[in-house]
N, C-alpha and C. Protein backbone atom coordinates (compact mmCIF):
# COMPACT_ATOMS: atom_id res chain seq x y z
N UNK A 1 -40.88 81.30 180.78
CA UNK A 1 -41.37 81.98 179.60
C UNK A 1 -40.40 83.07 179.20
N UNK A 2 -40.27 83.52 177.69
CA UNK A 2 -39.56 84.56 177.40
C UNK A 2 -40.17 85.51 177.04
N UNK A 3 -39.60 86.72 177.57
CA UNK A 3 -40.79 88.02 177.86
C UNK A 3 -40.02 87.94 176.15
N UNK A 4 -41.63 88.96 175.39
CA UNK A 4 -41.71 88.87 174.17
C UNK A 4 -42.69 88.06 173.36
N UNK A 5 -42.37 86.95 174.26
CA UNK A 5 -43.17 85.96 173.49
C UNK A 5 -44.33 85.65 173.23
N UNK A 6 -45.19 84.71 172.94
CA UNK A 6 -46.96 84.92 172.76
C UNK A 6 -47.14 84.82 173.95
N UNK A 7 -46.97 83.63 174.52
CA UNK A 7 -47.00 83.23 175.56
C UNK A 7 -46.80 84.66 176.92
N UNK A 8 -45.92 84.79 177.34
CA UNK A 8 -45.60 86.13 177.75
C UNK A 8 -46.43 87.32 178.22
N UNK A 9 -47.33 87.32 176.51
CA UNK A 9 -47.49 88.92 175.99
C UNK A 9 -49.17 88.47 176.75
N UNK A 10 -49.83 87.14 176.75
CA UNK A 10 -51.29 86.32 177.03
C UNK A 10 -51.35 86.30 178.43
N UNK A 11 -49.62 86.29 179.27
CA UNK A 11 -49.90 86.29 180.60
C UNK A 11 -50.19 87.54 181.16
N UNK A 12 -49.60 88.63 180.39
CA UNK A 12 -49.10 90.24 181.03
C UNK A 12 -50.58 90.18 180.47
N UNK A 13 -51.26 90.04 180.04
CA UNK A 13 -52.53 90.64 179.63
C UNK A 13 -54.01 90.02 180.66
N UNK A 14 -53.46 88.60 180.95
CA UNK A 14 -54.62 88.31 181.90
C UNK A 14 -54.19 89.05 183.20
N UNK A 15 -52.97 88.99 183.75
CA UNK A 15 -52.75 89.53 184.37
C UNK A 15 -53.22 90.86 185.01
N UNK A 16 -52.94 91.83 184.36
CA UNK A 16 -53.56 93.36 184.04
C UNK A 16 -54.99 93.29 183.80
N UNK A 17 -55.36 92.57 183.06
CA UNK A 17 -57.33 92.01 183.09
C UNK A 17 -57.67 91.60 184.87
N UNK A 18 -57.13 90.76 185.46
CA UNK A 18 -57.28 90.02 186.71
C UNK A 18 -57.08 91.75 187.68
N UNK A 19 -55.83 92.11 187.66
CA UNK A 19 -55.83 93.67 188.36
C UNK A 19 -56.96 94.41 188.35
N UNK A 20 -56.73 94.77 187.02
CA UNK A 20 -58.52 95.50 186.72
C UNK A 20 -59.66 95.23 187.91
N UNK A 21 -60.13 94.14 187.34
CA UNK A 21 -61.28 93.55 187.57
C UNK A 21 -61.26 93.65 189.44
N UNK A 22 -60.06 92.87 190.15
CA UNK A 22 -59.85 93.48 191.52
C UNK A 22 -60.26 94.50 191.79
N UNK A 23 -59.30 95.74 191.52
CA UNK A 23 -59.69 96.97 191.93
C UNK A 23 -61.04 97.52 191.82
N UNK A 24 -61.63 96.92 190.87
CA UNK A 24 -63.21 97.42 190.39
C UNK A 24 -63.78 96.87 191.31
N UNK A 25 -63.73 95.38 191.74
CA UNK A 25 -64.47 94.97 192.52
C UNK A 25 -64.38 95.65 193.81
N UNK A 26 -63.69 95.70 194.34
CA UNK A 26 -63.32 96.27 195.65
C UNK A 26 -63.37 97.76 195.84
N UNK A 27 -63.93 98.18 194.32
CA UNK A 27 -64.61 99.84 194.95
C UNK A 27 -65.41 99.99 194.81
N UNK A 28 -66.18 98.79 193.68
CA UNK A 28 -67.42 98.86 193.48
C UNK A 28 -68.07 97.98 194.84
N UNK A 29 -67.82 97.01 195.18
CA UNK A 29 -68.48 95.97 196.07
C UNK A 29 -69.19 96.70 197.67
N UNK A 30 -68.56 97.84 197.74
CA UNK A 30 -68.84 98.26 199.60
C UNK A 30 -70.18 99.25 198.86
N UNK A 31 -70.00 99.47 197.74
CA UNK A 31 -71.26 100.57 197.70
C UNK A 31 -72.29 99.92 197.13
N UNK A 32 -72.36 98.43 196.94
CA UNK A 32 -73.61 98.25 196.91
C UNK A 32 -74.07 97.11 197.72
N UNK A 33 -73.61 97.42 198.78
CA UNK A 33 -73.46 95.73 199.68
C UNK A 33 -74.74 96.36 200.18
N UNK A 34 -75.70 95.38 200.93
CA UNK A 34 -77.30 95.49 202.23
C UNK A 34 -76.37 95.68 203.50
N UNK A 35 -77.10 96.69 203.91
CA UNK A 35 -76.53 96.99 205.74
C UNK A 35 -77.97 96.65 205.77
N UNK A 36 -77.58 96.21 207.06
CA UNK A 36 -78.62 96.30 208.52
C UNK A 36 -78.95 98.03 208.89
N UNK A 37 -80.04 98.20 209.11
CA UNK A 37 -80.35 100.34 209.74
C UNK A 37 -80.80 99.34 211.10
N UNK A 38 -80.61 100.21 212.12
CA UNK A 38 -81.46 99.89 213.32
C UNK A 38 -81.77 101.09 213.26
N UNK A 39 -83.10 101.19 213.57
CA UNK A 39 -83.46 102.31 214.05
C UNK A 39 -84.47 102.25 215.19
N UNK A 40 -84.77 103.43 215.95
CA UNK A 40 -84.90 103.36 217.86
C UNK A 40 -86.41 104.00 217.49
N UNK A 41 -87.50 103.17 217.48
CA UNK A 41 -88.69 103.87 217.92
C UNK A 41 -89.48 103.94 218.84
N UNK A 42 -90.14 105.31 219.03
CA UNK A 42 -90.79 105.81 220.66
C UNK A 42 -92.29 105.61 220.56
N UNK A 43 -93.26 105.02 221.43
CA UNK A 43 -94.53 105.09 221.03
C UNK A 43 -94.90 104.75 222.55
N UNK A 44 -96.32 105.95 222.36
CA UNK A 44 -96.84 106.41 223.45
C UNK A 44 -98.27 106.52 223.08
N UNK A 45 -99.26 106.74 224.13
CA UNK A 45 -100.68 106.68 224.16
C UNK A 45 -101.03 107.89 224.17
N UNK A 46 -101.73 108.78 223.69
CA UNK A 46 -102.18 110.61 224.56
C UNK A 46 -103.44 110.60 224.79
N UNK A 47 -103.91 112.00 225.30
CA UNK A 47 -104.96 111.83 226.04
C UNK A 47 -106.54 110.82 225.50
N UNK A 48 -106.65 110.93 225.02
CA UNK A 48 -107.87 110.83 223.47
C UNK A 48 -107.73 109.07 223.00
N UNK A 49 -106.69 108.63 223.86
CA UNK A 49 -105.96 107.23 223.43
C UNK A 49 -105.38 106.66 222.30
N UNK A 50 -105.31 107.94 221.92
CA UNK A 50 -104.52 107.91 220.36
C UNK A 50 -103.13 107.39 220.13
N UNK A 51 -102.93 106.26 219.75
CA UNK A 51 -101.37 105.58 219.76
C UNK A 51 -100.46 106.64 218.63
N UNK A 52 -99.29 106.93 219.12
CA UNK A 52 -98.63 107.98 218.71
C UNK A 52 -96.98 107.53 218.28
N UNK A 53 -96.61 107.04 217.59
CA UNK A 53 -95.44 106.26 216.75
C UNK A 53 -94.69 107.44 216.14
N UNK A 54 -93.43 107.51 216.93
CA UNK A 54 -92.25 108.32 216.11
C UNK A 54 -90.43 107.73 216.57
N UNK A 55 -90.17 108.45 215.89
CA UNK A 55 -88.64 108.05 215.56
C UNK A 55 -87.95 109.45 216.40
N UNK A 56 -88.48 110.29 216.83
CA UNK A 56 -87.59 111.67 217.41
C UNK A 56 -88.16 111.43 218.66
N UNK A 57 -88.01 111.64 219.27
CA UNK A 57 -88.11 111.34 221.07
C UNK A 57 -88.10 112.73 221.54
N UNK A 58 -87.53 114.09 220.82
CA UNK A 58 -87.87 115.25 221.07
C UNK A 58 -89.01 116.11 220.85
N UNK A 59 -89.99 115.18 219.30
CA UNK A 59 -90.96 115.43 219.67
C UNK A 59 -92.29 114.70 220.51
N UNK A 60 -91.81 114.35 221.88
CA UNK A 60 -92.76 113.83 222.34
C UNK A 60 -93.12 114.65 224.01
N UNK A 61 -94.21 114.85 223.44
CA UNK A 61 -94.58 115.73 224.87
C UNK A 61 -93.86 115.40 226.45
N UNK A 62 -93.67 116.57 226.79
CA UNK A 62 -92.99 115.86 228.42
C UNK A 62 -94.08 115.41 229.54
N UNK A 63 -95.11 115.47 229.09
CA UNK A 63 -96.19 114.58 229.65
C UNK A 63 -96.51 113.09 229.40
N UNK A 64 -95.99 112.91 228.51
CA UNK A 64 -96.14 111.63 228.07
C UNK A 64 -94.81 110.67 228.35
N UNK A 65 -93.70 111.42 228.58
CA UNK A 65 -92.39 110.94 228.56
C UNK A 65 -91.75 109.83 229.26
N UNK A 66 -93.07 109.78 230.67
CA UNK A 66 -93.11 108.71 231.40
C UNK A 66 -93.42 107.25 231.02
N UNK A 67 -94.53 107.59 230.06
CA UNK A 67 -95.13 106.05 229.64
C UNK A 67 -94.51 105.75 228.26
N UNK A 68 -93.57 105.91 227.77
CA UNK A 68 -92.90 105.97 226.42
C UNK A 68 -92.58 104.44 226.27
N UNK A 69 -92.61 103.72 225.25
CA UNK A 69 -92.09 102.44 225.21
C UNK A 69 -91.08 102.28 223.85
N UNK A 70 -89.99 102.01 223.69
CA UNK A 70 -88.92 101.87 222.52
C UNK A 70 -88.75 100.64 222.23
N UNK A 71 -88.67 100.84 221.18
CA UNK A 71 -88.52 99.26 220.26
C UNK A 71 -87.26 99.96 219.16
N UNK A 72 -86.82 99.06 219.07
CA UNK A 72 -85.62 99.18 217.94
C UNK A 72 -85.75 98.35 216.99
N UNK A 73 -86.35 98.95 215.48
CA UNK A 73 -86.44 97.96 214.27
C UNK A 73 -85.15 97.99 213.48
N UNK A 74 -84.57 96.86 213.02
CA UNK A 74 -83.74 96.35 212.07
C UNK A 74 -84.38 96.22 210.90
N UNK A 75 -84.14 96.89 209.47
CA UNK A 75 -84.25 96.55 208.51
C UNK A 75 -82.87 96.25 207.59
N UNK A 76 -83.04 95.29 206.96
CA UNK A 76 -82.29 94.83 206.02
C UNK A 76 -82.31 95.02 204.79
N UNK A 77 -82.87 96.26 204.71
CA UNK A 77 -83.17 97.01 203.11
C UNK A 77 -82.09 97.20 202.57
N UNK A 78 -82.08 97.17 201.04
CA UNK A 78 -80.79 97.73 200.35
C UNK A 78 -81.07 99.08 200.18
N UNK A 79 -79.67 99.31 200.18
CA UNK A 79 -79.58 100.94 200.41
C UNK A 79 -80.23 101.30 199.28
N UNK A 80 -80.94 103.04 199.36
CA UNK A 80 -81.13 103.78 198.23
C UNK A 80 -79.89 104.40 197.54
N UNK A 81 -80.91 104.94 196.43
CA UNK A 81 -79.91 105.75 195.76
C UNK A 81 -78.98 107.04 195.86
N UNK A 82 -79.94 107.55 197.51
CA UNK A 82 -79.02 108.48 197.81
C UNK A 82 -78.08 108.18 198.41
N UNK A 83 -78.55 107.18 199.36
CA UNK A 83 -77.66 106.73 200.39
C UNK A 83 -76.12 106.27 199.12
N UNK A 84 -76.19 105.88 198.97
CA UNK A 84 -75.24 104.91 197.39
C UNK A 84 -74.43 106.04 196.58
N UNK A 85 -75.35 107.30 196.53
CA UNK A 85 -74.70 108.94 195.87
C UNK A 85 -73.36 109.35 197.05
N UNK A 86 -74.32 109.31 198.46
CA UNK A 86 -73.56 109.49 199.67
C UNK A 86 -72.22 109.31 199.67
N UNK A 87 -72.46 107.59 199.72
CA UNK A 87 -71.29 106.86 199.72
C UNK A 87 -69.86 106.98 198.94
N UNK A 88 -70.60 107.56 197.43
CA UNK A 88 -69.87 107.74 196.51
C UNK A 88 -69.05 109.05 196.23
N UNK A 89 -69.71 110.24 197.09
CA UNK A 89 -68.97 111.58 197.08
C UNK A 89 -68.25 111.17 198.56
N UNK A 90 -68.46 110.43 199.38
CA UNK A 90 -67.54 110.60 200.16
C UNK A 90 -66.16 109.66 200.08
N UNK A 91 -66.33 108.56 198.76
CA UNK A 91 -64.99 107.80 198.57
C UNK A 91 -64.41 108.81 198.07
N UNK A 92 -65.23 109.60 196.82
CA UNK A 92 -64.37 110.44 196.05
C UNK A 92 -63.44 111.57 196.66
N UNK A 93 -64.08 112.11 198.39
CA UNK A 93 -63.51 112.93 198.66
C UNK A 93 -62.25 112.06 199.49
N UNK A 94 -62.33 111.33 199.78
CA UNK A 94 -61.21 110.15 200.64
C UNK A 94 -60.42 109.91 199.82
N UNK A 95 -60.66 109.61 198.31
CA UNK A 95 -59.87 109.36 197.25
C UNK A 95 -59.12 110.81 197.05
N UNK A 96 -59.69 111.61 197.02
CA UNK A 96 -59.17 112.74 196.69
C UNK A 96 -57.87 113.53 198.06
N UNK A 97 -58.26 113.39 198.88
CA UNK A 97 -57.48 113.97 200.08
C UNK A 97 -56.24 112.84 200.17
N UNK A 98 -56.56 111.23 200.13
CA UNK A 98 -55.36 110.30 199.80
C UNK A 98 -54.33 110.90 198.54
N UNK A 99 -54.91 111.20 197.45
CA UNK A 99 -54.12 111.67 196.50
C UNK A 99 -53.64 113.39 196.31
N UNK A 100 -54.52 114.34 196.76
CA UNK A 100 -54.04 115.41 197.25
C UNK A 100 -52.15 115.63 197.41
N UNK A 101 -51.55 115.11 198.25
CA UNK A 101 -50.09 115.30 198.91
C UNK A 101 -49.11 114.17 197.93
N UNK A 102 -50.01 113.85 196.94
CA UNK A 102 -49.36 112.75 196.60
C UNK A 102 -48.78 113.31 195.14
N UNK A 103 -48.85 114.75 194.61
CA UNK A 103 -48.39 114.93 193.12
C UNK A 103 -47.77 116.25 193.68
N UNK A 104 -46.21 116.38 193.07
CA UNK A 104 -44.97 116.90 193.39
C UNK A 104 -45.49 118.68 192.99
N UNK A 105 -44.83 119.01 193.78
CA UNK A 105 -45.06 120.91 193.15
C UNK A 105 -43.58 120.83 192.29
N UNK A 106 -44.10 121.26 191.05
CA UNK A 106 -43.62 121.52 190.10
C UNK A 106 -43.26 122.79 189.86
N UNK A 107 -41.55 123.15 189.64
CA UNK A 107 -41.49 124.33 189.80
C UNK A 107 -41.80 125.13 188.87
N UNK A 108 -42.35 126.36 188.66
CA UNK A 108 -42.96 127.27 188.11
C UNK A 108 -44.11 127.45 187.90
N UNK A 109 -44.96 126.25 188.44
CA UNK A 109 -46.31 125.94 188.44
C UNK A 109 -47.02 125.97 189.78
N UNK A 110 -48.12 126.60 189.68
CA UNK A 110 -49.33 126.14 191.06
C UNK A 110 -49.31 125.12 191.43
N UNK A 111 -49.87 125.02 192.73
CA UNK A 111 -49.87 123.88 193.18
C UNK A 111 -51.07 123.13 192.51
N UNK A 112 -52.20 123.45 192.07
CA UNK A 112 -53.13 122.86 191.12
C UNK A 112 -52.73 122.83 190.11
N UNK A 113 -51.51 123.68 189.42
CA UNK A 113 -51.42 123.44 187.93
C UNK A 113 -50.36 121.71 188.36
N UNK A 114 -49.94 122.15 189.35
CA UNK A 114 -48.75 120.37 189.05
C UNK A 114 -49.99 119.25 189.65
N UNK A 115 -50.80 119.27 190.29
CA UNK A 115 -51.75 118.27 190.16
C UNK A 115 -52.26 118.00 189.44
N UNK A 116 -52.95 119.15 188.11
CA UNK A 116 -53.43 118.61 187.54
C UNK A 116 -52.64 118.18 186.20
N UNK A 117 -51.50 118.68 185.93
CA UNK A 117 -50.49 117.99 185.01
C UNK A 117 -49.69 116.56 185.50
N UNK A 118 -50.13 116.40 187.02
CA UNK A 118 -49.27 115.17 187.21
C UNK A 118 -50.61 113.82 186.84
N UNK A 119 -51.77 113.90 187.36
CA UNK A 119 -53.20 113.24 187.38
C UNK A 119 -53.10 113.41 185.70
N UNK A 120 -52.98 114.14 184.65
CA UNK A 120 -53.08 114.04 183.49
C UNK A 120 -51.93 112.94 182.78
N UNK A 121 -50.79 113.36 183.23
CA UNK A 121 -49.65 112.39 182.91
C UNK A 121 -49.65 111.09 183.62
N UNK A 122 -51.00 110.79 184.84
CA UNK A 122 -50.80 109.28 185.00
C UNK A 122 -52.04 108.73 184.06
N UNK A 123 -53.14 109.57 183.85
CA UNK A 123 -54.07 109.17 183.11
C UNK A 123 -53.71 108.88 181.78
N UNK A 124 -52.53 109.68 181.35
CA UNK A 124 -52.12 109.36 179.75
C UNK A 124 -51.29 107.63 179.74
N UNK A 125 -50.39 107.56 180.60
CA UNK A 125 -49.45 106.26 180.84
C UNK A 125 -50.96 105.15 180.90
N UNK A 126 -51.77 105.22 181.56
CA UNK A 126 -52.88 104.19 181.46
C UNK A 126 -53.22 104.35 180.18
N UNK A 127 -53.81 104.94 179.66
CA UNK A 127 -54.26 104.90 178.03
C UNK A 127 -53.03 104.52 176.91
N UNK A 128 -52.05 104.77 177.38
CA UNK A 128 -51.30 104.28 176.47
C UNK A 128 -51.28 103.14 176.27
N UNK A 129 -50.96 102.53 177.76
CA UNK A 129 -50.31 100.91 178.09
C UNK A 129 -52.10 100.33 177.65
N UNK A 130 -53.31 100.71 177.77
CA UNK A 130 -54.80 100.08 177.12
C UNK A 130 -54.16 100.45 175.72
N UNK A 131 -54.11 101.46 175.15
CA UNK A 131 -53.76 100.72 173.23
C UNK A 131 -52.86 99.96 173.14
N UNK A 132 -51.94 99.77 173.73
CA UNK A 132 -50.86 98.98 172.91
C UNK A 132 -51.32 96.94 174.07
N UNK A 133 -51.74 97.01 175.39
CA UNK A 133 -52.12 96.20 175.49
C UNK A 133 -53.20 95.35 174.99
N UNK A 134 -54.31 96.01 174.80
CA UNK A 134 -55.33 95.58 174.11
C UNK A 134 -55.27 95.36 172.86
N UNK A 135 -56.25 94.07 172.63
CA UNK A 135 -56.01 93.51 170.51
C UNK A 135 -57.17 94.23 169.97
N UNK A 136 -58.16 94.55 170.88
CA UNK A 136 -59.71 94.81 170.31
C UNK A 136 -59.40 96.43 169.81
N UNK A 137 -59.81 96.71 168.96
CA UNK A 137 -59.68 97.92 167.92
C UNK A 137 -60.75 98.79 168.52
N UNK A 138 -62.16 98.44 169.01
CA UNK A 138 -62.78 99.08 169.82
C UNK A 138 -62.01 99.93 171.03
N UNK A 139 -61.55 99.20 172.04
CA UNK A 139 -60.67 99.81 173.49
C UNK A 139 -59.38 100.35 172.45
N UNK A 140 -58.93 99.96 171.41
CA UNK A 140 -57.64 101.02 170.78
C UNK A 140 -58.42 102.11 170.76
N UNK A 141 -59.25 102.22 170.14
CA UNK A 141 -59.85 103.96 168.98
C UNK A 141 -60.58 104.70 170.71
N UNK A 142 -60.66 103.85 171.48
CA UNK A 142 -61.28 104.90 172.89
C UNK A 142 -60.43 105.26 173.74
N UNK A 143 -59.39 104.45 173.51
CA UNK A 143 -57.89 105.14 174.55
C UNK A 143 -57.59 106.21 174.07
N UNK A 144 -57.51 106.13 172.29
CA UNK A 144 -56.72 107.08 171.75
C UNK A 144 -57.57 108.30 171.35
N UNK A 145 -59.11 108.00 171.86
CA UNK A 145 -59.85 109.15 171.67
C UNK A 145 -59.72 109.84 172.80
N UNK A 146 -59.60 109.41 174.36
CA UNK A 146 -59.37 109.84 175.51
C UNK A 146 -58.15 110.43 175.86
N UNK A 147 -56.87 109.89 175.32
CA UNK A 147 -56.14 110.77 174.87
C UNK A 147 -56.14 111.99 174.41
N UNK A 148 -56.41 111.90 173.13
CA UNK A 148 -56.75 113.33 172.86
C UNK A 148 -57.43 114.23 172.97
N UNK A 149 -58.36 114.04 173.99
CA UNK A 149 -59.40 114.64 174.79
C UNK A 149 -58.41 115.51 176.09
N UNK A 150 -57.62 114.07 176.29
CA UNK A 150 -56.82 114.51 177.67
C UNK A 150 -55.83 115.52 176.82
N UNK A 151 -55.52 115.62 176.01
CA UNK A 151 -54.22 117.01 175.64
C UNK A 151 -54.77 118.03 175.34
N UNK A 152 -56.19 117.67 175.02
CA UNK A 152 -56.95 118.90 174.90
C UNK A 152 -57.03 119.81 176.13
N UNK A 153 -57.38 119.00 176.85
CA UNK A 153 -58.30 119.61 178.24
C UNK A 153 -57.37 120.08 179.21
N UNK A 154 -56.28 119.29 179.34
CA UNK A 154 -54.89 119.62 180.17
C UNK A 154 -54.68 120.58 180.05
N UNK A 155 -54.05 121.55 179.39
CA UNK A 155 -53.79 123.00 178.59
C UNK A 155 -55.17 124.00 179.18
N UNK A 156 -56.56 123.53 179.12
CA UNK A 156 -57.27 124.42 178.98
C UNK A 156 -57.59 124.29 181.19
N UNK A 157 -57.35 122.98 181.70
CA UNK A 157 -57.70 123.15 183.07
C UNK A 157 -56.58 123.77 183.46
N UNK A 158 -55.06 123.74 183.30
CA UNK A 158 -53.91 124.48 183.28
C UNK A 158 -53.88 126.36 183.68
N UNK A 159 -54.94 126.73 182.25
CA UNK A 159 -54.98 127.90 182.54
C UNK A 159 -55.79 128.13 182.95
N UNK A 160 -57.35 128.04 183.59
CA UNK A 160 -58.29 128.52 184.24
C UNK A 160 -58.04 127.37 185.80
N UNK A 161 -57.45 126.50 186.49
CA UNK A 161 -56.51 126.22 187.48
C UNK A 161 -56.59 127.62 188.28
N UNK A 162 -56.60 127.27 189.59
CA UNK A 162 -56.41 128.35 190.80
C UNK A 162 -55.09 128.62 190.81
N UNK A 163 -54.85 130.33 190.47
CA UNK A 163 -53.28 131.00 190.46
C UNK A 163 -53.11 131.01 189.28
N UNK A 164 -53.73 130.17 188.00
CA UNK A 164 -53.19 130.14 186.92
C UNK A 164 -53.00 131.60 185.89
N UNK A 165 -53.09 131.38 184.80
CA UNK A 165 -52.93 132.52 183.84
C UNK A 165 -54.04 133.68 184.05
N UNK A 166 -55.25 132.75 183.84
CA UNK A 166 -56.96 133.43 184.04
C UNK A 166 -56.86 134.30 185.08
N UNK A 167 -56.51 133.63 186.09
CA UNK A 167 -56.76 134.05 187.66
C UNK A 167 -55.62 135.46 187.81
N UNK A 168 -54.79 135.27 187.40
CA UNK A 168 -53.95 136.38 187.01
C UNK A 168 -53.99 137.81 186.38
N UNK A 169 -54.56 137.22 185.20
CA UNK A 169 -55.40 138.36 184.01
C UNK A 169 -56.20 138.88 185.35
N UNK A 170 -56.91 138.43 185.82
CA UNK A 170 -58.38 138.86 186.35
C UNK A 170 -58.03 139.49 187.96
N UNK A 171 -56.82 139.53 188.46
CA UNK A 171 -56.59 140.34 189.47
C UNK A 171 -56.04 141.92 189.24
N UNK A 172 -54.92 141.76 187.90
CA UNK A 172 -54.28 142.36 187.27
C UNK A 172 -55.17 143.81 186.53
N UNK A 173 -57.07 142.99 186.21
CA UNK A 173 -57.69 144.14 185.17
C UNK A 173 -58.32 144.29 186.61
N UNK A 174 -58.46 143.23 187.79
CA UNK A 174 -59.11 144.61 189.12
C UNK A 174 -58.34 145.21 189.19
N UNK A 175 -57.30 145.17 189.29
CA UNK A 175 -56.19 146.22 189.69
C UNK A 175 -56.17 147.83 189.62
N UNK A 176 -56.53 147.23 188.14
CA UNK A 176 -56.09 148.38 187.13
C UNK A 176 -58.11 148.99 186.80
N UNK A 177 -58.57 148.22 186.86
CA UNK A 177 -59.73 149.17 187.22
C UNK A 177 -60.15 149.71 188.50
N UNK A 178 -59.45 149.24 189.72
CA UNK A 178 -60.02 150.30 190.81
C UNK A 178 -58.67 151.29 190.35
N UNK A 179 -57.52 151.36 189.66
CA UNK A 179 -56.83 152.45 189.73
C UNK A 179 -57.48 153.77 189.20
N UNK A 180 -58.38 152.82 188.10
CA UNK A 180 -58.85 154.07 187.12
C UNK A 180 -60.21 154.62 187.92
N UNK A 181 -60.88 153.78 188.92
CA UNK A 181 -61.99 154.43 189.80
C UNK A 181 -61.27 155.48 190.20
N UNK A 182 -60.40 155.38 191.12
CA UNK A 182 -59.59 156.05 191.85
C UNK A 182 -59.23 157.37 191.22
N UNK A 183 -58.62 157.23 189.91
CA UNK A 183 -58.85 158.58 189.29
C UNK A 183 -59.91 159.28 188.61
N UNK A 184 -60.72 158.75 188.52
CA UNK A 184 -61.75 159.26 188.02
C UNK A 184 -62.32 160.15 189.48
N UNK A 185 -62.37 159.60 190.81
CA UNK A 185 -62.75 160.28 192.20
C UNK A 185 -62.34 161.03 192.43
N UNK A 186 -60.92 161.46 191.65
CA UNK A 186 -59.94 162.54 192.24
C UNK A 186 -60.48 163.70 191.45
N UNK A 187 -60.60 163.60 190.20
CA UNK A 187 -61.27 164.35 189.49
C UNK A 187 -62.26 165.32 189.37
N UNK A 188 -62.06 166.82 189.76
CA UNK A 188 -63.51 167.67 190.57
C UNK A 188 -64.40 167.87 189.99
């Protein structure tokens, strides 16, 4: 095939469609798969012959501790929604600590201002390569709205960024207001 061509331009596009769809699957797929829970339960008789069913083994009297009988139930429930929330702040933080060491300190900049200008400049290269790959005029007008969302916002996380401009101003007017406490104390 000759790059350029229709042909070409139909493969680079299933292609990049087929990528997509991978990666989605494979981050979406572990967080909503059914585990097996085992869980270990204790059940005992007390005085009164009252059958007594729990899951903590600490709360069970040390009188009773002798006649205790455990069973371990398996359920095959699908996870909840917290469990699934769980899952999902802890990819994000795995995602995040993987990519952490991974965007260059930029000189004259924080180390958050070059993360978040480098994470902005890979998010822009994806939106670009979605308008000009995509035919649908829908995914054009949302790249290029996300775009300009992203030049918006870059600039404004830039300066409120840890070390940034904000953070600066705002050590600079403590500064300068405990100076002026300070004289005002001296003052008889």
């Amino acid at each position: 095939m000759i790059p350029g061509s229709k042909q070409w331009n139909n493969q680079r596009r299933w292609i990049l469609a087929l990528w997509l769809l991978a990666v989605t699957v494979s981050l979406v797929m572990p967080l909503v798969s059914i585990e097996a829970l085992a869980t270990t339960m204790y059940s005992y008789v007390d005085e009164q012959g009252t059958p007594v069913i729990t899951d903590n083994c600490n709360t069970i009297p040390e009188r009773y501790r002798a006649r205790v009988r455990t069973t371990d139930q398996i359920s095959t429930a699908p996870q909840t929604a917290g469990t699934i929330q769980e899952r999902l702040l802890n990819l994000g933080g795995q995602l995040r600590d993987m990519v952490s060491g991974a965007a260059p300190n930029i000189s004259g900049l924080s180390p958050s201002q070059s993360e978040i200008l480098t994470y902005a400049g890979l998010a822009a290269i994806v939106l670009l390569v979605a308008m000009n790959v995509s035919k649908g005029q829908l995914i054009r007008l949302l790249a290029l709205w996300c775009l300009i969302m992203l030049g918006l916002a870059t600039p404004i996380l830039m300066y409120v960024s840890n070390d940034g401009p904000m953070d600066v101003m705002k050590s600079k007017a403590a500064q300068i207001e405990k100076q002026r406490q300070d004289r005002t104390q001296q003052i008889p």
